[in-house]
PDB file of N, CA and C in Angstrom:
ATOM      1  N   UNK A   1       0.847  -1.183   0.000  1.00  0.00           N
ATOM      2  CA  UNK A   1       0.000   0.000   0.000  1.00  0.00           C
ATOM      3  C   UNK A   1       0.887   1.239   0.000  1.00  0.00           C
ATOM      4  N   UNK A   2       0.705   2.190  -0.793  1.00  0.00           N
ATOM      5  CA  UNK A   2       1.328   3.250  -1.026  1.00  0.00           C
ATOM      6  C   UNK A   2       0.837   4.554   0.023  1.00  0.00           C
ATOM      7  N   UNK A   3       2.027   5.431   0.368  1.00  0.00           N
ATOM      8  CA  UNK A   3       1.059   6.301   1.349  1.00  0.00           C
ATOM      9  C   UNK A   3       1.488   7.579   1.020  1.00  0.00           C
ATOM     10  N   UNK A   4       1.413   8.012  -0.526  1.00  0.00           N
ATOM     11  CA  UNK A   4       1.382   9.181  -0.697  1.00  0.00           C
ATOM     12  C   UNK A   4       0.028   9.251  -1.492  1.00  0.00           C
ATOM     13  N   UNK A   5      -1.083   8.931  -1.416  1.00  0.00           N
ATOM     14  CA  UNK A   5      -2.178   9.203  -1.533  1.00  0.00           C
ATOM     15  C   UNK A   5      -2.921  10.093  -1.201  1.00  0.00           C
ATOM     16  N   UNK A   6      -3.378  11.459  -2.501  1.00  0.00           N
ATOM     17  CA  UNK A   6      -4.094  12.511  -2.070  1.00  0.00           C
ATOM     18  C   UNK A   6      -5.634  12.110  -2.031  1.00  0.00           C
ATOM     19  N   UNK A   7      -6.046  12.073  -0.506  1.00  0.00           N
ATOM     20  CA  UNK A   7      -7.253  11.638  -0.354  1.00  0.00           C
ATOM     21  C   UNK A   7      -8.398  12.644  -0.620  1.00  0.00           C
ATOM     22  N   UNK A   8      -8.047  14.092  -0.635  1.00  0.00           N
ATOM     23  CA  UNK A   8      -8.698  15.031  -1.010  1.00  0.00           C
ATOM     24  C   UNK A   8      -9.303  14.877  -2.296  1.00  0.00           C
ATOM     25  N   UNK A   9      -8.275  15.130  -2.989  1.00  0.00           N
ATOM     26  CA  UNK A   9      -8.262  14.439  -4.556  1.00  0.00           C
ATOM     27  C   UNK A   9      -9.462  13.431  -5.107  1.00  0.00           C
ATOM     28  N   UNK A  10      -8.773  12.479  -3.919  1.00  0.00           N
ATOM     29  CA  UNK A  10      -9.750  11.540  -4.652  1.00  0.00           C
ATOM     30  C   UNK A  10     -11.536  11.344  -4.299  1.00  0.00           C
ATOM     31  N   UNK A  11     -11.237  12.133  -2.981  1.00  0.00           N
ATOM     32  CA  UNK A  11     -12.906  12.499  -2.757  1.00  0.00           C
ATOM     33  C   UNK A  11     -13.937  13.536  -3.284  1.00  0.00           C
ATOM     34  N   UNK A  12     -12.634  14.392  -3.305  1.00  0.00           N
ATOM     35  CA  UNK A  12     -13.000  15.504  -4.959  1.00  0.00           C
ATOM     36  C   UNK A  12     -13.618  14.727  -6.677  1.00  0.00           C
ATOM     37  N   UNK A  13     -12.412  13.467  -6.730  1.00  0.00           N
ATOM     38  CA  UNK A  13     -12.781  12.988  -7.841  1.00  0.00           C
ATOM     39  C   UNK A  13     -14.147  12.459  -7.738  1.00  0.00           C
ATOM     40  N   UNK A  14     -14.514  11.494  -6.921  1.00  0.00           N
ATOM     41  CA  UNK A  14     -15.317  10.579  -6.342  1.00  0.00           C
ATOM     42  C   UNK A  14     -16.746  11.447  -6.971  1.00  0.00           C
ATOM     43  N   UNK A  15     -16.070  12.522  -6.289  1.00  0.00           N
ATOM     44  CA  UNK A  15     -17.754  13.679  -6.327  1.00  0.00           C
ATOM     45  C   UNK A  15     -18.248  13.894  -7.667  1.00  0.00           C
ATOM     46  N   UNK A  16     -17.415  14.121  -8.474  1.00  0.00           N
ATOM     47  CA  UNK A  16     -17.395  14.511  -9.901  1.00  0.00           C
ATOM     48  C   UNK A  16     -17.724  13.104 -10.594  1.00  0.00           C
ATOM     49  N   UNK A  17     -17.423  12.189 -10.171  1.00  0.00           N
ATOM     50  CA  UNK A  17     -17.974  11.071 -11.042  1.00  0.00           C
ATOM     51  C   UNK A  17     -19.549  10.758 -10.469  1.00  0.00           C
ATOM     52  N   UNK A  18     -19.669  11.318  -9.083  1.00  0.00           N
ATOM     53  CA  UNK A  18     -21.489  10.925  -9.051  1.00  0.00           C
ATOM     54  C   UNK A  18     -22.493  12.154 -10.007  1.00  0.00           C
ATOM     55  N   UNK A  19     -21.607  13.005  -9.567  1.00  0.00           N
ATOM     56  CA  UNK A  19     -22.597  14.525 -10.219  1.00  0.00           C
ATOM     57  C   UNK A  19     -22.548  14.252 -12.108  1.00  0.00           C
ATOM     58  N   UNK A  20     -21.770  13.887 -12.775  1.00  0.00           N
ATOM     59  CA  UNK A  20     -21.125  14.082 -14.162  1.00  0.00           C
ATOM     60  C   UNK A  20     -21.393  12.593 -14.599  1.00  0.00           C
ATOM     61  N   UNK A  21     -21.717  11.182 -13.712  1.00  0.00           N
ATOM     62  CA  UNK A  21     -21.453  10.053 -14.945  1.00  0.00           C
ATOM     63  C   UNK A  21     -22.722   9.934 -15.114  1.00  0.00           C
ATOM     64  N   UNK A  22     -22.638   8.662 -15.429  1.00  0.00           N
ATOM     65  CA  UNK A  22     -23.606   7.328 -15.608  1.00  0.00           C
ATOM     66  C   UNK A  22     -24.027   6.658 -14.629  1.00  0.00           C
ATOM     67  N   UNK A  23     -25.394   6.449 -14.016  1.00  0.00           N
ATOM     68  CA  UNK A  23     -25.462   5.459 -12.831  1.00  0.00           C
ATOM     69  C   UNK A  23     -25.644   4.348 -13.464  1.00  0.00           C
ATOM     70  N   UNK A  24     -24.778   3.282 -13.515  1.00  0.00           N
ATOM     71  CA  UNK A  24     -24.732   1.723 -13.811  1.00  0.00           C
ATOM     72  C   UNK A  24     -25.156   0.956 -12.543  1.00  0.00           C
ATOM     73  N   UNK A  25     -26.143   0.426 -12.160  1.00  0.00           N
ATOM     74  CA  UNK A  25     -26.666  -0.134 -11.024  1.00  0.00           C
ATOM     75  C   UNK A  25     -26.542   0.654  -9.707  1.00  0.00           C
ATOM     76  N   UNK A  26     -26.119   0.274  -8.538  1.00  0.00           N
ATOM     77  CA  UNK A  26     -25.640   0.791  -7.545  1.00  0.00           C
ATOM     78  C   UNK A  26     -23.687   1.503  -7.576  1.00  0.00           C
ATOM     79  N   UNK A  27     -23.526   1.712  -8.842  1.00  0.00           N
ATOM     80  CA  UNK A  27     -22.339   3.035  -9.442  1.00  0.00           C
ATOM     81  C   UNK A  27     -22.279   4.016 -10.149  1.00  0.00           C
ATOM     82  N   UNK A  28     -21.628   4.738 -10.141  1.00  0.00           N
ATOM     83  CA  UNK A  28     -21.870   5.746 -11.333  1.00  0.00           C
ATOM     84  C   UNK A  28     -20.318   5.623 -12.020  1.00  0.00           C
ATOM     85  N   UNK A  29     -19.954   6.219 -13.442  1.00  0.00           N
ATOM     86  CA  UNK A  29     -18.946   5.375 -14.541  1.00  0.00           C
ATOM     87  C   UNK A  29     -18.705   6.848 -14.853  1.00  0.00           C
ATOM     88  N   UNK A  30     -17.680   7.400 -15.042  1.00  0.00           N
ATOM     89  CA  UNK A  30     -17.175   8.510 -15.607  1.00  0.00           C
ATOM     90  C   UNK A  30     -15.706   8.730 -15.908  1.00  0.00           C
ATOM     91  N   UNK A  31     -15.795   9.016 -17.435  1.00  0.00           N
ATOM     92  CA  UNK A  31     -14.165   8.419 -17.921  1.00  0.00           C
ATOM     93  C   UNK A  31     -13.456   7.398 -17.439  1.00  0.00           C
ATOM     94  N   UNK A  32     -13.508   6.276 -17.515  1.00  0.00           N
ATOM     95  CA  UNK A  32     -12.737   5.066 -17.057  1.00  0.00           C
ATOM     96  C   UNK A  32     -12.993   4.671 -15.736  1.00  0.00           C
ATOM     97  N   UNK A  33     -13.683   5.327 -14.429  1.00  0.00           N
ATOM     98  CA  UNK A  33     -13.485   5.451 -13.311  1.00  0.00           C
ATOM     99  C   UNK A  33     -14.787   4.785 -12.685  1.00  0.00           C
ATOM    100  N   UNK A  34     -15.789   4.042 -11.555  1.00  0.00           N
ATOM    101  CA  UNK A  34     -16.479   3.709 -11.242  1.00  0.00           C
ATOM    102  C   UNK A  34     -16.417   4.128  -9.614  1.00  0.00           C
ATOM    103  N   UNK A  35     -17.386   4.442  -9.598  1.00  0.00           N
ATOM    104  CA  UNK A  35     -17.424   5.275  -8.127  1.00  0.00           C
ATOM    105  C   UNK A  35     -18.640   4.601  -7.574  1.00  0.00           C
ATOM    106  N   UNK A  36     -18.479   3.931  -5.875  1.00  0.00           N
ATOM    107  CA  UNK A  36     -19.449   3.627  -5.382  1.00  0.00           C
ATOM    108  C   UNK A  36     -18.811   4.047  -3.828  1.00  0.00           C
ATOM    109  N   UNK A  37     -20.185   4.128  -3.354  1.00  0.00           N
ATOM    110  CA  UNK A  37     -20.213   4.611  -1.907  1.00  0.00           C
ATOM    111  C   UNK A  37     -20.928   3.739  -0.854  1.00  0.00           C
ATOM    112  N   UNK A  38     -20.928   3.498   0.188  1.00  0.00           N
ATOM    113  CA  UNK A  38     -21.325   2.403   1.173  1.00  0.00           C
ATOM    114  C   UNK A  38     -22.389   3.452   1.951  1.00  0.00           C
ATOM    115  N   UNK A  39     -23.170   2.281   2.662  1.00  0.00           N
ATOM    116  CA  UNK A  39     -24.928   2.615   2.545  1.00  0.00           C
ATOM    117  C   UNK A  39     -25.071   3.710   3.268  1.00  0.00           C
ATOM    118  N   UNK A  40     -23.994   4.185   4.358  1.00  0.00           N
ATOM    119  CA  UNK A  40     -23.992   4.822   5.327  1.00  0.00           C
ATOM    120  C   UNK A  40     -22.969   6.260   4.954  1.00  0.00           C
ATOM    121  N   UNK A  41     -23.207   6.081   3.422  1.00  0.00           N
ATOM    122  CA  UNK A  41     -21.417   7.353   3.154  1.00  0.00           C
ATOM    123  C   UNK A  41     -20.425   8.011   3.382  1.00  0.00           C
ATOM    124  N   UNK A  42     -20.106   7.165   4.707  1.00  0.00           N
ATOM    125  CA  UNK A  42     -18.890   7.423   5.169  1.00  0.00           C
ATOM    126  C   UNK A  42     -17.351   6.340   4.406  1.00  0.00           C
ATOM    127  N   UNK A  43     -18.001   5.526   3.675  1.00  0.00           N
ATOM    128  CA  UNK A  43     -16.890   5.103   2.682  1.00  0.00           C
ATOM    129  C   UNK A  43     -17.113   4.953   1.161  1.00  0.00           C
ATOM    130  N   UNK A  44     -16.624   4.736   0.665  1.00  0.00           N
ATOM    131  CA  UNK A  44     -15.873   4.898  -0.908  1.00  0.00           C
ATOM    132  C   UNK A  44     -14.934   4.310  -1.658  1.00  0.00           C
ATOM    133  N   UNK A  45     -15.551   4.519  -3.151  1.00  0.00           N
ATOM    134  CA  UNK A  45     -14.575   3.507  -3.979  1.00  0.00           C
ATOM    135  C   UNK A  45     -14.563   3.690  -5.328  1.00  0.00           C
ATOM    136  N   UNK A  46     -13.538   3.896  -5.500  1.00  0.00           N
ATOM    137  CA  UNK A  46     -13.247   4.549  -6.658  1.00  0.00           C
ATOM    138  C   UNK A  46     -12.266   3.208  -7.133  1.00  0.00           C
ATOM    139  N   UNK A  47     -12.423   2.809  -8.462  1.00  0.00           N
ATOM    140  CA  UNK A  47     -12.391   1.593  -9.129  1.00  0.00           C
ATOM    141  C   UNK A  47     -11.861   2.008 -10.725  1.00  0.00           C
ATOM    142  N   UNK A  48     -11.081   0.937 -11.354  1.00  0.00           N
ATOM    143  CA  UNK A  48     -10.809   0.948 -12.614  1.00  0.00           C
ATOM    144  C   UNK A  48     -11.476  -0.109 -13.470  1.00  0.00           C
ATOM    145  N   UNK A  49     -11.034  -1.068 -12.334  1.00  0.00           N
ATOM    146  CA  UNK A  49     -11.580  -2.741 -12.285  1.00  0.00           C
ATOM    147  C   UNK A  49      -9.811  -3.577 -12.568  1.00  0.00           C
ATOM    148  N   UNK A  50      -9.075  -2.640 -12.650  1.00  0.00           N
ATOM    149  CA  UNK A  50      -7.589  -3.217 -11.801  1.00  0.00           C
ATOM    150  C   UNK A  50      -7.158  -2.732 -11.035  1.00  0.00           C
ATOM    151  N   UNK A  51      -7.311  -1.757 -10.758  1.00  0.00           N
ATOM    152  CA  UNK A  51      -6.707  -0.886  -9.258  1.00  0.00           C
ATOM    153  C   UNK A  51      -8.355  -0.233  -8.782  1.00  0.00           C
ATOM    154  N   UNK A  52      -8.235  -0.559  -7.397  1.00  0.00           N
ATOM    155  CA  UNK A  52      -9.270  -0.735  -6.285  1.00  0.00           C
ATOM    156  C   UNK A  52      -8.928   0.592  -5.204  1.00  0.00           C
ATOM    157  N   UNK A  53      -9.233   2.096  -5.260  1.00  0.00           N
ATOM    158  CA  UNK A  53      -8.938   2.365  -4.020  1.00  0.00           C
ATOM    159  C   UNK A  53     -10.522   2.864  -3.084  1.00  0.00           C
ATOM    160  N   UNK A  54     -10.153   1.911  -1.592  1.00  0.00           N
ATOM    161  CA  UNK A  54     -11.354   2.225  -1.138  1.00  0.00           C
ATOM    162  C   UNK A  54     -10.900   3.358   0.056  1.00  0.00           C
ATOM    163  N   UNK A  55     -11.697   4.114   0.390  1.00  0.00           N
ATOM    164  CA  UNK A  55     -11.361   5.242   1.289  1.00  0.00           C
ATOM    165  C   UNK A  55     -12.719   4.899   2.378  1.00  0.00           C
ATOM    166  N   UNK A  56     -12.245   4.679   3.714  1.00  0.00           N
ATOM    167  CA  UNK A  56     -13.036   5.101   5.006  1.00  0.00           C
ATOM    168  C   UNK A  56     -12.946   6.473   5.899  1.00  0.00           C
ATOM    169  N   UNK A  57     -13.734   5.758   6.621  1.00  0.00           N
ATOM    170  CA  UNK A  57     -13.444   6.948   7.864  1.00  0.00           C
ATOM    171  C   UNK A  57     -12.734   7.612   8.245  1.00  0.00           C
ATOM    172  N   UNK A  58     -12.252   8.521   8.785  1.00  0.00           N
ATOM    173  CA  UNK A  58     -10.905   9.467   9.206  1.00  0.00           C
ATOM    174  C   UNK A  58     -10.201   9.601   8.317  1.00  0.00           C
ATOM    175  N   UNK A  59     -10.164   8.956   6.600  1.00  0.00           N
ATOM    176  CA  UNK A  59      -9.124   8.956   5.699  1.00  0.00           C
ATOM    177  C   UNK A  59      -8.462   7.940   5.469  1.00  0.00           C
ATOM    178  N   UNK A  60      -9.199   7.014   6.043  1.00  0.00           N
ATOM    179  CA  UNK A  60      -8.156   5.540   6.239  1.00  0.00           C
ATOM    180  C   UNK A  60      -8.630   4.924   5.052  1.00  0.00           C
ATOM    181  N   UNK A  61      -7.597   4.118   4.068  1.00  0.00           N
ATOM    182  CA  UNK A  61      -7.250   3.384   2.457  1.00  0.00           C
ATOM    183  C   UNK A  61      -7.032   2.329   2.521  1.00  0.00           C
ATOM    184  N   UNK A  62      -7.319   1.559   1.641  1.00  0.00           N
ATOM    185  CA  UNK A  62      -6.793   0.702   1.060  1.00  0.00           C
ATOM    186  C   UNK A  62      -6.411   0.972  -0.266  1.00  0.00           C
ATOM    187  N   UNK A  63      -5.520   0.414  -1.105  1.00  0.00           N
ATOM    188  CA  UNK A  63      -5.152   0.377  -2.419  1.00  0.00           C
ATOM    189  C   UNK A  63      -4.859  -1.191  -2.958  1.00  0.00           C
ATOM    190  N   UNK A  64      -5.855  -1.771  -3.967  1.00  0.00           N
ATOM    191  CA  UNK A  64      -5.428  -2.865  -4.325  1.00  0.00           C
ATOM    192  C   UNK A  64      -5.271  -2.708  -5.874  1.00  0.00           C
ATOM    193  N   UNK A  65      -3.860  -3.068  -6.361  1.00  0.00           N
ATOM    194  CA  UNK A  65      -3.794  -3.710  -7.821  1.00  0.00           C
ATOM    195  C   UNK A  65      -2.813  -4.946  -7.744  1.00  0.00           C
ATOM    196  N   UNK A  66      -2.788  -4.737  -9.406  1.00  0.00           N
ATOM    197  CA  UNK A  66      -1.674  -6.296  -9.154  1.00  0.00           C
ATOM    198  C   UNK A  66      -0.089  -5.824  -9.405  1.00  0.00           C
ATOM    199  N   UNK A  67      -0.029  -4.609 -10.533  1.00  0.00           N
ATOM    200  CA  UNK A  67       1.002  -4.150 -10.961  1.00  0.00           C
ATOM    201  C   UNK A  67       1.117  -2.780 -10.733  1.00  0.00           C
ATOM    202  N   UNK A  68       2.789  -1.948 -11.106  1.00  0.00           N
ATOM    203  CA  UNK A  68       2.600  -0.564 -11.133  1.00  0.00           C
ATOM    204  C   UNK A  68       2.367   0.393 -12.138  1.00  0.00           C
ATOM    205  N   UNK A  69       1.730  -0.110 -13.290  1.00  0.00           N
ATOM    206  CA  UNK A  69       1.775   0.241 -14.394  1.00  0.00           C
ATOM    207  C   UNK A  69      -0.227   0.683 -14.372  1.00  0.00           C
ATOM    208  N   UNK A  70      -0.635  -0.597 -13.922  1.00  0.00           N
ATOM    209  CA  UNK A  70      -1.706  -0.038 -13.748  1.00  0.00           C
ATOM    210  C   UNK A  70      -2.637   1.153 -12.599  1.00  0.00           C
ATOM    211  N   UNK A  71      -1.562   0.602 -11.679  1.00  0.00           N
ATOM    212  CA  UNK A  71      -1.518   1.939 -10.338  1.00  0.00           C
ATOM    213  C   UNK A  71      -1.493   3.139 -10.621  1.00  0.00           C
ATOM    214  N   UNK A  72      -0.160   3.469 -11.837  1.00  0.00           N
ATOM    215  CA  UNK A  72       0.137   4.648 -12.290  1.00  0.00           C
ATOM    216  C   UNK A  72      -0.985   5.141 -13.318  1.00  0.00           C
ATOM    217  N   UNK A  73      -1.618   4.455 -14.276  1.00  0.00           N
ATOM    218  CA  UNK A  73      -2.476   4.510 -15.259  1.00  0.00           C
ATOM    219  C   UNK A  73      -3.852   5.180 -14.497  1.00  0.00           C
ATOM    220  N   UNK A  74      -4.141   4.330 -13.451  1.00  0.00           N
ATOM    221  CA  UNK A  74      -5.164   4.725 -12.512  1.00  0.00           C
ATOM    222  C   UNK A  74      -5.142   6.368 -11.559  1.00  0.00           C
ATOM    223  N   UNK A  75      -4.273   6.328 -11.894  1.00  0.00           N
ATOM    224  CA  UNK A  75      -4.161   7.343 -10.817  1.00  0.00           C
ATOM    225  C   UNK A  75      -3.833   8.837 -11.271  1.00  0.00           C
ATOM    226  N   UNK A  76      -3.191   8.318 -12.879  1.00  0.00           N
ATOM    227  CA  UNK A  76      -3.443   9.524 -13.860  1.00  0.00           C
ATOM    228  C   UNK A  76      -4.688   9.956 -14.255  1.00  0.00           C
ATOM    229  N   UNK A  77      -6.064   8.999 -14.495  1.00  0.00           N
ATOM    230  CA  UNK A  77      -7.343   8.808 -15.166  1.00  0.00           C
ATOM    231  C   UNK A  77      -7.747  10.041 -13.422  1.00  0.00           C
ATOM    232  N   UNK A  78      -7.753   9.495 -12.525  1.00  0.00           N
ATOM    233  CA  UNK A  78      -8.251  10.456 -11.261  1.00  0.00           C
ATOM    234  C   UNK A  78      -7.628  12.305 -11.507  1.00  0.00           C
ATOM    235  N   UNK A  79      -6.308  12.316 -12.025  1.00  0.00           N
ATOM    236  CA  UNK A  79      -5.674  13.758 -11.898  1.00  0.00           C
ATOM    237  C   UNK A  79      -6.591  14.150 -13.395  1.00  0.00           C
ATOM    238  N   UNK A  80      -6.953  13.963 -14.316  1.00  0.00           N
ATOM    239  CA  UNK A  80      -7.340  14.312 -15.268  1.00  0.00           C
ATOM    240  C   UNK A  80      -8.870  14.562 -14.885  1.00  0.00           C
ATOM    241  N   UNK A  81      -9.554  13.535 -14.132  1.00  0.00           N
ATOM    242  CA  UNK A  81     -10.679  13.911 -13.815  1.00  0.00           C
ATOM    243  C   UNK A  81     -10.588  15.054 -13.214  1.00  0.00           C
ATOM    244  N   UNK A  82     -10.291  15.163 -11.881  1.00  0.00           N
ATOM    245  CA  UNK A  82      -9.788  16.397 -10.819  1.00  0.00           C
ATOM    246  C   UNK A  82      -9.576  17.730 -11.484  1.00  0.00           C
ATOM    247  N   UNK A  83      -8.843  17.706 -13.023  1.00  0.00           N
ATOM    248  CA  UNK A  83      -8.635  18.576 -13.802  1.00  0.00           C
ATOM    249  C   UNK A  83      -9.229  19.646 -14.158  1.00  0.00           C
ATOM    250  N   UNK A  84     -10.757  18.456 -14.367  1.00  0.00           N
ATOM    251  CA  UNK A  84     -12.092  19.152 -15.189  1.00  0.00           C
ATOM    252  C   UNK A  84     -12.718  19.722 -14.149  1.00  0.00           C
ATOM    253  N   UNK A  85     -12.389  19.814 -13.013  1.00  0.00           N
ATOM    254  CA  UNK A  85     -12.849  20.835 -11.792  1.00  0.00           C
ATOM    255  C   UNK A  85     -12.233  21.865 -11.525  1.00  0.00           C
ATOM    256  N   UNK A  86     -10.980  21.981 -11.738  1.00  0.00           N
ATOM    257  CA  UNK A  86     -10.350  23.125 -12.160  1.00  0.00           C
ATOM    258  C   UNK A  86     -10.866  24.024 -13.033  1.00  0.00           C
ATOM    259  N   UNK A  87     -10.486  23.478 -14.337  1.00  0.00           N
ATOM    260  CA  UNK A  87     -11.227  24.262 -15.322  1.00  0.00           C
ATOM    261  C   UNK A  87     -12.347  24.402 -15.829  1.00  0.00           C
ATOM    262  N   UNK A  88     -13.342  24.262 -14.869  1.00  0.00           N
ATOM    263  CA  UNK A  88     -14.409  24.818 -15.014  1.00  0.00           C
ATOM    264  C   UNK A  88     -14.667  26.025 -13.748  1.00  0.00           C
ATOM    265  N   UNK A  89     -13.797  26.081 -12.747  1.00  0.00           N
ATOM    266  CA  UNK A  89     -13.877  27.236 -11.734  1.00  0.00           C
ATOM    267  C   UNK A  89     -12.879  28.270 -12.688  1.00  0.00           C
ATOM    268  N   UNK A  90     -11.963  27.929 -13.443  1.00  0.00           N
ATOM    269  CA  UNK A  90     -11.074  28.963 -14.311  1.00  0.00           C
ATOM    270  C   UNK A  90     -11.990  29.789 -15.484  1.00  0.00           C
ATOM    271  N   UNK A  91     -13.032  28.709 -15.688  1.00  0.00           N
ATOM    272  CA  UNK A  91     -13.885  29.411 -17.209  1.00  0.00           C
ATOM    273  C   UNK A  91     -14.742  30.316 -17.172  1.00  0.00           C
TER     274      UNK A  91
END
């Protein structure tokens, strides 16, 4: 498990994929990314469907993949999302 993880980030992202995707059953799908939240919304999960990061309470993670190629891939698809929140407070 890696622990330079911006959890801000990714709860920022998280947000932007419920407001902006697709609800696919109990997820919503936005650019590559699948976002689901637990019944009580104090946790989260933001998904590729090879890299897994779930976020709890106080900020506490998990990170599951198999490789670092897809870690890195994943985690670029989140800064690009994050992006489009930028530039839309810039426009």
């Amino acid at each position: 498990m890696s622990t330079d993880i911006d959890i801000r980030q990714a709860l920022r992202v998280f947000q932007i994929i419920v407001e902006n995707g697709q609800q696919r059953g109990n997820r919503h799908y936005f650019k590559g990314i699948y976002a689901t939240s637990g019944f009580d919304g104090y946790d989260v999960e933001l998904t590729d469907e090879k890299v897994t990061l779930s976020i709890y309470f106080h900020s506490r993670f998990d990170l599951d993949y198999k490789n670092q190629l897809d870690n890195e891939a994943f985690f670029e698809k989140l800064s690009k999302i994050d992006a489009l929140r930028k530039s839309k407070t810039s426009g």
